[in-house]
Structure formats: C-alpha cells, structure tokens
C-alpha atoms as a PDB file:
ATOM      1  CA  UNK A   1     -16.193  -1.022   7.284  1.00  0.00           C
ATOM      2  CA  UNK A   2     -14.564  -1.521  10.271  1.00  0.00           C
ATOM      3  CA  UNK A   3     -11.283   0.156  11.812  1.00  0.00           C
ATOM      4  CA  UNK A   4      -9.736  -0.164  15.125  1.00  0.00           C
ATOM      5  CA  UNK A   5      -7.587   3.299  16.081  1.00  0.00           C
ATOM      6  CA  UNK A   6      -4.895   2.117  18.373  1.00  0.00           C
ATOM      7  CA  UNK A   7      -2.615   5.393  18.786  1.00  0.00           C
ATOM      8  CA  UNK A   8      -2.887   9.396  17.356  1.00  0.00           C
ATOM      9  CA  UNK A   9      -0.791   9.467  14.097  1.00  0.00           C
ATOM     10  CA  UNK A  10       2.203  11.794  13.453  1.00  0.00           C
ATOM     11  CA  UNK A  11       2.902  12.811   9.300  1.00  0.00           C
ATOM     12  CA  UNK A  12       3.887  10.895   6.269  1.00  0.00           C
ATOM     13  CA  UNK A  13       4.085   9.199   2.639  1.00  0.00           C
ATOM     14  CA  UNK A  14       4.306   9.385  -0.861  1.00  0.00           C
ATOM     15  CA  UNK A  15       3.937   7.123  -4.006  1.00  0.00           C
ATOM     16  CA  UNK A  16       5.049   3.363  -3.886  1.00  0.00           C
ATOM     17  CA  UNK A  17       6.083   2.252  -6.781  1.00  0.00           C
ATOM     18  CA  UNK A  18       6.490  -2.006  -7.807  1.00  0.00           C
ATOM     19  CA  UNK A  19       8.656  -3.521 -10.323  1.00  0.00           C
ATOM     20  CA  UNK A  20       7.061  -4.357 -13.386  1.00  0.00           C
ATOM     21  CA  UNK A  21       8.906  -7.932 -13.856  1.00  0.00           C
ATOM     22  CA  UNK A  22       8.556 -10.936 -11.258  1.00  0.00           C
ATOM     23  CA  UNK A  23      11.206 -13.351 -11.084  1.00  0.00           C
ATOM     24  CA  UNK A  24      10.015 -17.379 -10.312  1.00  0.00           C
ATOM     25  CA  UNK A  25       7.640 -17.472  -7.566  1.00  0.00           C
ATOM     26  CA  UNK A  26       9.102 -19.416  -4.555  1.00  0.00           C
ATOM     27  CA  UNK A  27       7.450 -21.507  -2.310  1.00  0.00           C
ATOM     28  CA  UNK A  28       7.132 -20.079   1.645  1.00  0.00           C
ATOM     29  CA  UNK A  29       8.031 -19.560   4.322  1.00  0.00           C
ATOM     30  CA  UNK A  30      10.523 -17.683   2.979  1.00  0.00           C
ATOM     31  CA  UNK A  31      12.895 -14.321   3.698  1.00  0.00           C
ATOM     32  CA  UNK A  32      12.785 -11.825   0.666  1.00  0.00           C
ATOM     33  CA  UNK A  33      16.399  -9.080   1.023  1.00  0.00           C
ATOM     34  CA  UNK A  34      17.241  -8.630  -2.290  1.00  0.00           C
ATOM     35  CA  UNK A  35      16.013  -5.193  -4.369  1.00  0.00           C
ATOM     36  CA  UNK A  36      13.218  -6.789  -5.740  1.00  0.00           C
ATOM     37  CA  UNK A  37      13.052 -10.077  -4.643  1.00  0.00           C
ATOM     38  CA  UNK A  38       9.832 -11.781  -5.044  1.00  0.00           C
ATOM     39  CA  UNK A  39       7.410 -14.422  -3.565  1.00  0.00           C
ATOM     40  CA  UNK A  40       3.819 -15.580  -4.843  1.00  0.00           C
ATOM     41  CA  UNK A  41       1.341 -18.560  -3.389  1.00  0.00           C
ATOM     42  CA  UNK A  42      -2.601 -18.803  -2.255  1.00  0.00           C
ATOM     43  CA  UNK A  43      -3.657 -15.881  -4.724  1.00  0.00           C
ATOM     44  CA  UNK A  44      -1.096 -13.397  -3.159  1.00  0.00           C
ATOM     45  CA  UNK A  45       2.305 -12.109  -3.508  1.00  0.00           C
ATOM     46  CA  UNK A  46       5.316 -10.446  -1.939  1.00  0.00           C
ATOM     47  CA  UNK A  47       8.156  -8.286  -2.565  1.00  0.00           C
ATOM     48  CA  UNK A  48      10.527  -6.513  -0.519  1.00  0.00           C
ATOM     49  CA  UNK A  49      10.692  -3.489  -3.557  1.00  0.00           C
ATOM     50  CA  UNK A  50      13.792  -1.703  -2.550  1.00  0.00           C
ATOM     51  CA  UNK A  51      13.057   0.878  -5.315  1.00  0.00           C
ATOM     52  CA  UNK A  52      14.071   3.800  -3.559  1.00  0.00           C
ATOM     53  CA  UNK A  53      17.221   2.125  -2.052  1.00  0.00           C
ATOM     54  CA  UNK A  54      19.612   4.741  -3.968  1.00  0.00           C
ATOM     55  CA  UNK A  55      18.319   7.827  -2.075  1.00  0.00           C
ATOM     56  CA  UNK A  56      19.949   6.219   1.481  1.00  0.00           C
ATOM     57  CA  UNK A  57      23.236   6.415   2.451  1.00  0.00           C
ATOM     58  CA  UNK A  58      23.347   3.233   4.197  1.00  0.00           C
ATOM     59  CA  UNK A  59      20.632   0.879   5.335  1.00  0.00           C
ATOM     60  CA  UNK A  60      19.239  -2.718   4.189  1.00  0.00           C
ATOM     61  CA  UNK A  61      15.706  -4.107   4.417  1.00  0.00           C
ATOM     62  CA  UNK A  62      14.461  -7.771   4.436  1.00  0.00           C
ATOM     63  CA  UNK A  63      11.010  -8.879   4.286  1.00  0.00           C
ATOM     64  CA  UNK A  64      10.084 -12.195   5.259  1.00  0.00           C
ATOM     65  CA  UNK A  65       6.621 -14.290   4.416  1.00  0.00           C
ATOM     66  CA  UNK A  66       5.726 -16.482   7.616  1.00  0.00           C
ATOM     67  CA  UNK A  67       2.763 -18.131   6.112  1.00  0.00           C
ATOM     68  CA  UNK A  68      -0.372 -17.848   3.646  1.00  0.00           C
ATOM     69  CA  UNK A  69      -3.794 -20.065   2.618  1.00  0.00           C
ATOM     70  CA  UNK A  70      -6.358 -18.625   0.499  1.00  0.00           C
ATOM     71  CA  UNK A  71      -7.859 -16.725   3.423  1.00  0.00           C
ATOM     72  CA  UNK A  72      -5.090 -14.449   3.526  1.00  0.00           C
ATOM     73  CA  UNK A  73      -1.098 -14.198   3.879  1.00  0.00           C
ATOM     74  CA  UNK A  74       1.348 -13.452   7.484  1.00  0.00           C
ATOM     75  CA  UNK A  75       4.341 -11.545   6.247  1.00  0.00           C
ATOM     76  CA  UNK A  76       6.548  -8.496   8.446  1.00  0.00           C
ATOM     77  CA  UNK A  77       9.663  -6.725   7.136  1.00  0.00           C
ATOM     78  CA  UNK A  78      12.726  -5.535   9.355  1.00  0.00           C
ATOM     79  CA  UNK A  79      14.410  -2.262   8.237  1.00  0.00           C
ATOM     80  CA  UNK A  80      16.686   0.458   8.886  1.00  0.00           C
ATOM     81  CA  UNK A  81      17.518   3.582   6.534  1.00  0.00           C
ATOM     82  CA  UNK A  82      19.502   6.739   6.429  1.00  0.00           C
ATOM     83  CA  UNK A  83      20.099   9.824   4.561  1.00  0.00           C
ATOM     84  CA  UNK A  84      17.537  10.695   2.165  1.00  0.00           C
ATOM     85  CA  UNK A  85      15.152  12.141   4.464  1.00  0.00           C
ATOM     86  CA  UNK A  86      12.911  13.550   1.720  1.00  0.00           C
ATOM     87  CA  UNK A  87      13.299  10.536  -0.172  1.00  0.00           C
ATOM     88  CA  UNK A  88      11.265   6.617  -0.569  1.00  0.00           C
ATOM     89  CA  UNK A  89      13.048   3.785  -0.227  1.00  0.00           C
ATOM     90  CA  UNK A  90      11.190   0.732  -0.251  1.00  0.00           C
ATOM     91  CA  UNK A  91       7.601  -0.184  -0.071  1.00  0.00           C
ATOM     92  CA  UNK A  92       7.891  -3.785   0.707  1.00  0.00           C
ATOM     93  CA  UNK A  93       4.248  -5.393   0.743  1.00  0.00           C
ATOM     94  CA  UNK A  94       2.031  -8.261  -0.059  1.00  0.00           C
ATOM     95  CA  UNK A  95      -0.885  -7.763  -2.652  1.00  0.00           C
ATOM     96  CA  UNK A  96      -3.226  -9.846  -3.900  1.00  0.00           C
ATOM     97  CA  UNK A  97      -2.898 -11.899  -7.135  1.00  0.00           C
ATOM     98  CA  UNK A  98      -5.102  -9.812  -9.540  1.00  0.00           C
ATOM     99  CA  UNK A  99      -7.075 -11.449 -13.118  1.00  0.00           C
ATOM    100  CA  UNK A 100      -6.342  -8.677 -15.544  1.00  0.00           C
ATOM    101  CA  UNK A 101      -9.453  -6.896 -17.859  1.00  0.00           C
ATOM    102  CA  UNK A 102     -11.931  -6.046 -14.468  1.00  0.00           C
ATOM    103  CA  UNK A 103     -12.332  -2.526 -14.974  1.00  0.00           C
ATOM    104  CA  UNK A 104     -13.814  -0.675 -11.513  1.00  0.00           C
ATOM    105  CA  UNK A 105     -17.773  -0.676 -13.097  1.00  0.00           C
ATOM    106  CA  UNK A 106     -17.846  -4.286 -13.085  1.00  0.00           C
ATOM    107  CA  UNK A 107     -16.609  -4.395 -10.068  1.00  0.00           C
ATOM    108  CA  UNK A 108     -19.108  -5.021  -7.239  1.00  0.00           C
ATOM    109  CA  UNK A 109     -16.917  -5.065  -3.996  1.00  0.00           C
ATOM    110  CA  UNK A 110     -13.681  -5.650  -2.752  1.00  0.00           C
ATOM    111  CA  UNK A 111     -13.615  -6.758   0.742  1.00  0.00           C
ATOM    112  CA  UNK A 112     -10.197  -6.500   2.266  1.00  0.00           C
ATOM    113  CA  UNK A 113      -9.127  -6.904   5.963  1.00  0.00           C
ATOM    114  CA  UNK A 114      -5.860  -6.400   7.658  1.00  0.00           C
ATOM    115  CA  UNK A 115      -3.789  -6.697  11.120  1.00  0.00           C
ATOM    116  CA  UNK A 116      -0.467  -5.001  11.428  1.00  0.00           C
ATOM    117  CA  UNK A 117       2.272  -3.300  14.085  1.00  0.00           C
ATOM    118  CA  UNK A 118       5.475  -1.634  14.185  1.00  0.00           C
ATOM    119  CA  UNK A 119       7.352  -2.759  16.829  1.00  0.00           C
ATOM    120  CA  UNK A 120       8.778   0.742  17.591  1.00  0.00           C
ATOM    121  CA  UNK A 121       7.186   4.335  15.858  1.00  0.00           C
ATOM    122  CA  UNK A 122      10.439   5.964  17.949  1.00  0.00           C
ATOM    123  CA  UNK A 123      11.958   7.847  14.906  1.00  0.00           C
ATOM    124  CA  UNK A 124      10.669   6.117  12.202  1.00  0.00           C
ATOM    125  CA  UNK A 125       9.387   8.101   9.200  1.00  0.00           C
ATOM    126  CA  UNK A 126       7.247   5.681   7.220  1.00  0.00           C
ATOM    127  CA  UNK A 127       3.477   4.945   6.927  1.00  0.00           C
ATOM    128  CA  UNK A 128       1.088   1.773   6.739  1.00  0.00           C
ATOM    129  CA  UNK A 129      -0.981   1.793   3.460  1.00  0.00           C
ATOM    130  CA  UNK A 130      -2.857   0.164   0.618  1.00  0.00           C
ATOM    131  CA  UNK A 131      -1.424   1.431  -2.664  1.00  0.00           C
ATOM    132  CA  UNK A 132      -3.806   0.641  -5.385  1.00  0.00           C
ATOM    133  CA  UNK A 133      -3.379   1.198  -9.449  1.00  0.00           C
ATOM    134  CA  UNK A 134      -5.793   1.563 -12.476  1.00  0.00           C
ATOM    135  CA  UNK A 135      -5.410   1.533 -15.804  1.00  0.00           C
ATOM    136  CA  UNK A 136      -7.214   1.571 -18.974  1.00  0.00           C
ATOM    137  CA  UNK A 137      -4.892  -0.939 -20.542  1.00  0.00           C
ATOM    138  CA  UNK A 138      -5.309  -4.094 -18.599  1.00  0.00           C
ATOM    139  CA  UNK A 139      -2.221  -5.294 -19.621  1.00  0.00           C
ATOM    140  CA  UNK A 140      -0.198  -2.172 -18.398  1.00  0.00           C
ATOM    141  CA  UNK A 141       3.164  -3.084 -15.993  1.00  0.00           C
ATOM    142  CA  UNK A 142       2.301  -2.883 -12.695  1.00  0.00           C
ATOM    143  CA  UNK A 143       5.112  -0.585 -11.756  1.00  0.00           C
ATOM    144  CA  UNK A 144       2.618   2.457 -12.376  1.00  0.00           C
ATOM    145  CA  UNK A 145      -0.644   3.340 -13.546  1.00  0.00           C
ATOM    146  CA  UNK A 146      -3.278   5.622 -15.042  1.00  0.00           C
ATOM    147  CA  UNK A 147      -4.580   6.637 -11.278  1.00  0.00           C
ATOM    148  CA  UNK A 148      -3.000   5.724  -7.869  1.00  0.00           C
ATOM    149  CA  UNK A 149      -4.947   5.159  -4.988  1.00  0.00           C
ATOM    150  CA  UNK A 150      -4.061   5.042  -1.579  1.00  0.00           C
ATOM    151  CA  UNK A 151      -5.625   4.508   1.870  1.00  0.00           C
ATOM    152  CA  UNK A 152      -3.320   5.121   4.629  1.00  0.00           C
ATOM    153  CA  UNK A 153      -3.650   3.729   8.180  1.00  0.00           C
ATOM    154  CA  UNK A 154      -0.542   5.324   9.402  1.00  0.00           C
ATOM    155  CA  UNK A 155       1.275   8.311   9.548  1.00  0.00           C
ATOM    156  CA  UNK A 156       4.657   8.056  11.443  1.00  0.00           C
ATOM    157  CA  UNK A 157       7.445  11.050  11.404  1.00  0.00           C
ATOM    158  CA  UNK A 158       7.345  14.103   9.919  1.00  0.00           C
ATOM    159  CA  UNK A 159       6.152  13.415   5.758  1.00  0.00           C
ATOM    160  CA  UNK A 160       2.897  13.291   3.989  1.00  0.00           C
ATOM    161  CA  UNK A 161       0.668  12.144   1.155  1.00  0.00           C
ATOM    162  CA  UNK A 162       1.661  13.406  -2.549  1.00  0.00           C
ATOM    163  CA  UNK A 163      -0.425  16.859  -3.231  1.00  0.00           C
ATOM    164  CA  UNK A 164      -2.566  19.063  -0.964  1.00  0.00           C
ATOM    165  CA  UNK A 165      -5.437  18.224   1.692  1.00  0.00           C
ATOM    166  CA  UNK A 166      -8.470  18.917   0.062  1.00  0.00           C
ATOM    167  CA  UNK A 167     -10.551  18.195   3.510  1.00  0.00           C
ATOM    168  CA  UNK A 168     -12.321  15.668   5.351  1.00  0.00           C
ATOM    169  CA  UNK A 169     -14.380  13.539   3.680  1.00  0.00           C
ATOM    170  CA  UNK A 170     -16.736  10.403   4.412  1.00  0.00           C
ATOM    171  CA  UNK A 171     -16.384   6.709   3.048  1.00  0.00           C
ATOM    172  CA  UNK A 172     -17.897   3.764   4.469  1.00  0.00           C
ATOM    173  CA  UNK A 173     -19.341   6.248   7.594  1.00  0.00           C
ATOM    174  CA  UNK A 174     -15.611   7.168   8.616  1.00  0.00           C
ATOM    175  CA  UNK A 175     -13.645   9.739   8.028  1.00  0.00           C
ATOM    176  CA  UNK A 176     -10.782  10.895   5.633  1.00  0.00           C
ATOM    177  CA  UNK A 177      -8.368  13.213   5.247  1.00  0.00           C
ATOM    178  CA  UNK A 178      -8.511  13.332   1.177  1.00  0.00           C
ATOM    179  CA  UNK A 179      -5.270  14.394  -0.606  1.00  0.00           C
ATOM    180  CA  UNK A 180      -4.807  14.628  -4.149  1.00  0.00           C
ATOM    181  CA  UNK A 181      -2.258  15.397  -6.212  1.00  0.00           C
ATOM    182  CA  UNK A 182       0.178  13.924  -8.967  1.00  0.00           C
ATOM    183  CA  UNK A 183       2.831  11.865  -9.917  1.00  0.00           C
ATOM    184  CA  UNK A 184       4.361  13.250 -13.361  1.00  0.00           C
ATOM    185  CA  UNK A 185       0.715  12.732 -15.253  1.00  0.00           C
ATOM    186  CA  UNK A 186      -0.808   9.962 -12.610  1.00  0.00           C
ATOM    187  CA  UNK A 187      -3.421  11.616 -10.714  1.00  0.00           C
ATOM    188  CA  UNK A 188      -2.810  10.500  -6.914  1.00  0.00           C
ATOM    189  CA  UNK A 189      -5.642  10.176  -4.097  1.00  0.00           C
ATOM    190  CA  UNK A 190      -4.440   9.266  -0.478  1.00  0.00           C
ATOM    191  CA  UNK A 191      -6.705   8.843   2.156  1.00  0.00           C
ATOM    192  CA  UNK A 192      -5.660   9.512   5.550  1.00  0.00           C
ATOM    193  CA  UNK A 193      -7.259   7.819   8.353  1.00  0.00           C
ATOM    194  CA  UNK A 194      -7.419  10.591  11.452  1.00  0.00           C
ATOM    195  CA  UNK A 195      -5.034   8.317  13.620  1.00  0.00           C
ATOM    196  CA  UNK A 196      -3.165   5.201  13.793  1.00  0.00           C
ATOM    197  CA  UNK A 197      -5.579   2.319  12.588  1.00  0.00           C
ATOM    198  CA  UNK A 198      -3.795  -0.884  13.724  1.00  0.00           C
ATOM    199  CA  UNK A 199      -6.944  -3.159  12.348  1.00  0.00           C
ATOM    200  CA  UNK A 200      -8.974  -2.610   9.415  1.00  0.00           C
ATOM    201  CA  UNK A 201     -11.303  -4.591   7.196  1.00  0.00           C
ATOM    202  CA  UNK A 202     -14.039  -2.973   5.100  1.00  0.00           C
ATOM    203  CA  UNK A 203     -15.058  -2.807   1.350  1.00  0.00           C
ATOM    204  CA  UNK A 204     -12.029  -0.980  -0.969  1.00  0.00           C
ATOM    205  CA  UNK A 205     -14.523  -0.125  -3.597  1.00  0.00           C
ATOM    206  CA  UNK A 206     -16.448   2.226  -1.132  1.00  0.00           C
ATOM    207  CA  UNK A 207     -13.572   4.790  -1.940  1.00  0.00           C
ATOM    208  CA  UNK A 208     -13.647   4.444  -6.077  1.00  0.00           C
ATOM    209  CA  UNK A 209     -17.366   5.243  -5.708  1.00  0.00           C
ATOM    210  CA  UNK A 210     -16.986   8.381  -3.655  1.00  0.00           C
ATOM    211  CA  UNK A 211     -13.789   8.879  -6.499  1.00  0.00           C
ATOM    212  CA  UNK A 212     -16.281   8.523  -9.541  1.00  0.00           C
ATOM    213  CA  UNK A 213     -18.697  10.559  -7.854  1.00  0.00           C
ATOM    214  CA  UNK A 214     -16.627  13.549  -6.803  1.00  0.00           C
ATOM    215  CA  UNK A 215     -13.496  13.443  -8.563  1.00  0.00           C
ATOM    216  CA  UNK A 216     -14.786  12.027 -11.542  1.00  0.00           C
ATOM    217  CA  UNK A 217     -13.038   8.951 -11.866  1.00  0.00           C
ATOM    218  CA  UNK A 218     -14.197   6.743 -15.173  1.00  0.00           C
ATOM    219  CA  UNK A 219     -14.528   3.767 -13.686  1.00  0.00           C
ATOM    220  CA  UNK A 220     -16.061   2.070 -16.898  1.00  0.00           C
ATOM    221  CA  UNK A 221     -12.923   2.111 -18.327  1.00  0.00           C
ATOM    222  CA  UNK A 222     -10.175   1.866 -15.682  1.00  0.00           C
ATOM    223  CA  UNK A 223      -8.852  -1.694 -15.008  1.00  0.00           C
ATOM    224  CA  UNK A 224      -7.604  -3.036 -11.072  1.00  0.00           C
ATOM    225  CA  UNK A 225      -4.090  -3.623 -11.975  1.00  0.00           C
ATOM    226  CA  UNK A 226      -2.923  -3.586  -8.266  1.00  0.00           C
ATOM    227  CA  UNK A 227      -3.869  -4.535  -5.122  1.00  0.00           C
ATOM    228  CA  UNK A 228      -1.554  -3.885  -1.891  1.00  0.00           C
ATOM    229  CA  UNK A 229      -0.962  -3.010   1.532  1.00  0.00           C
ATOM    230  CA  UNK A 230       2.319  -2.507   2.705  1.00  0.00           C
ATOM    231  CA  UNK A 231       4.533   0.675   3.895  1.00  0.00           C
ATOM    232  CA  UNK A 232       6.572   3.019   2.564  1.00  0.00           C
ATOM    233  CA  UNK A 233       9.987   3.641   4.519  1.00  0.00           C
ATOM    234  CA  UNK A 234      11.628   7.023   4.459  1.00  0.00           C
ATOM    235  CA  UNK A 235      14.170   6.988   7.576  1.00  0.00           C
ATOM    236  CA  UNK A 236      14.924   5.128  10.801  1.00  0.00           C
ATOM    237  CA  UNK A 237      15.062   2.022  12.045  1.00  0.00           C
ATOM    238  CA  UNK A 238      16.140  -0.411  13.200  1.00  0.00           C
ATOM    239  CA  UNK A 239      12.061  -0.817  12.689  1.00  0.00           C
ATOM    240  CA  UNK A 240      10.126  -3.814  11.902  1.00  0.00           C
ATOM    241  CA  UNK A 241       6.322  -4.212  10.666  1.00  0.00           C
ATOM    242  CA  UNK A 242       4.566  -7.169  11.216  1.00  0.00           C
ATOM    243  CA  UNK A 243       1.434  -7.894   9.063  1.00  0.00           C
ATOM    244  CA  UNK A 244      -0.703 -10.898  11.248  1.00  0.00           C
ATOM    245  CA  UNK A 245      -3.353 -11.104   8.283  1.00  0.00           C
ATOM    246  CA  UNK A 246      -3.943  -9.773   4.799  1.00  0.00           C
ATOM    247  CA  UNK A 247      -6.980 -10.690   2.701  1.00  0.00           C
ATOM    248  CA  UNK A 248      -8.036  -9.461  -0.063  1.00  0.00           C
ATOM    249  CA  UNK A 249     -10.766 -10.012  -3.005  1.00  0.00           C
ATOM    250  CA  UNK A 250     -12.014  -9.207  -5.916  1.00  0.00           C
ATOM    251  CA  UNK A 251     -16.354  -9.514  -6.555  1.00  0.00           C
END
C-alpha cells in the first residue's frame, strides 16, 4: 500500500449516498450537470449525484469525464455551494463497474490506485474519499447498504466522519484514524488518513480484514455492491477536483 501525503489535513465528511437507477450510459468525453446525470464505459462509471442539492441555498456542480480505458478513468468536477453548512450536497465520483453475488470471503484483493487535486482547499469544506457498500442481498440498490465503508484521503474545512474516533489503527503498515458510527441502521466505518494523501494505490480489502477481525464484520455473507472514490461537498467553491487516474479491481 502506498500513499503519498502532500499537505496536513483540516476536518470533514459524512455519508455519500448514489442513486439507485442509471439512466443510458453515454459515450465520453463527456460533461455530467444534471442531479444525477450519469456516464458508464471501460468497466467504470460516473455521476455527478447532486443528492444533497436541496440543503444549499444556491450553488451548481458539473462533473466532467475527460477520458477512460480499462486501466482506469480521468474525470474532475467544478463546484460551488452555499448555505447548508452542516449539510451534503453532492458526492460526484467515478466507481468501478461491479459483477453482483462476490461476497467479501471470496474476495482475494482489490487493488485500487488513485491521483487527485483540488485546485484551491481556501474555504472549501469537502473531503476526498472511497465510499464503499455491502450487502447481503446482492441485488440490493446501490443507493445504500448493509455496511458503509469509507477511506478518506482528505479532510478540508471544519466537518468530520459519521460517529466517534475510536483511535488509531494500522492497515496495510499505515495509519488510521478509525471512526465508526451509523447511518439510521447502516453501521459506518471511515478511515482517516493523518493528512492530505494526494496519491494512493494499495489493496482495499486490507481494511475489510482488519473490519472482520475487530469489528466483526461477516464477510461470508456481505456482497461488494459499490466501489467509489469521489468527494463529498459541504460548502465553498468556486472549487474544482481533478481525478488524473482511477483504477480499480475486483480478484
């Protein structure tokens, strides 16, 4: 596992959430600023989810997909929010394309490597993260899940994970700031790399093992329902992320 820390990080996040119906996929390049619009090719997809759009009191977002192949997709997405402050509105992100019915036991790895930058962390209250979802029915929408998992490279503003810190812990010979808490009856585990982590490419199951072993996660019957890396926006802006590579698969 390897991780690049660029700058110290500041506070933030919370659940993302992704709609649970895809329109036609469209071929790329392509610019995504509808709530939900939606773009799929090479294995991955897109979406500029808007879901928390409501909570603002003005603002807009637009995500745009520069390019993809099966090693990976390019994407960034330009936003600006107010009002709100406490409040989600969008995790736009690009996942990878998932076969339903793995559940986490079969599972051998999942090596996943990303590049990414905000252009400006000047008042921006948002993070840079993987959100991940289980479930024991494989067919369950992929708008929530049994268990959330997330693994958070940044921290920008003044907001944090779902739940309460339960310390630092080790996965893949780094360390984490663990939180864990929940999302009506999903449990939620967030964890918090100790500063900005501009690079990052290292083996996702690592964290569902420490999960089964300390926190009792049944990984013989959860399913990988979601895969994606993307960030949640609270306030600011004008603020753009750009996202050089995403890869992602599934052994």
């Amino acid at each position: 596992m390897k991780l690049t820390s660029v700058l110290p990080l500041s506070l933030i996040s919370v659940t993302a959430m992704a709609p649970g119906t895809h329109p036609a996929p469209r071929q790329q390049p392509t610019t995504l600023c509808s709530q939900f619009s939606y773009w799929s090719g090479s294995g991955y997809e897109a979406n500029n989810n808007l879901w928390g759009q409501d909570s603002a009191t003005s603002g807009s977002q637009c995500t745009s997909v520069d390019g993809s192949s099966a090693a990976g997709v390019q994407w960034r997405t330009e936003w600006t929010w107010r009002g709100g402050p406490g409040q989600v509105k969008s995790f736009a992100y690009a996942g990878k394309q998932l076969a339903r019915g793995q559940t986490l036991a079969r599972v051998v790895s999942i090596p996943t490597a990303v590049a990414w930058q905000y252009n400006t962390t000047a008042g921006v209250r948002a993070n840079a993260a993987y959100d991940i979802f289980t479930a024991a029915d494989a067919g369950h929408e992929n708008s929530s899940g049994d268990y959330e998992v997330m693994i958070w490279l940044a921290r920008l503003g003044d907001i944090r994970p779902i739940g309460s810190s339960t310390g630092t812990v080790s996965v893949g010979g780094w360390p984490w700031d663990l939180w864990v808490g929940m999302n009506g009856d999903m449990p939620v585990y967030s964890f918090v790399a100790p500063g900005t982590t501009n690079s990052f490419s290292g083996d996702a199951k690592l964290f569902f093992d420490y999960l089964q072993t300390y926190q009792g996660f049944p990984a013989s019957s959860q399913n990988l329902i979601v895969f994606q890396f993307g960030t949640e926006t609270f306030t600011g802006g004008p603020a753009s992320m750009s996202v050089a590579q995403f890869s992602a698969s599934i052994n």
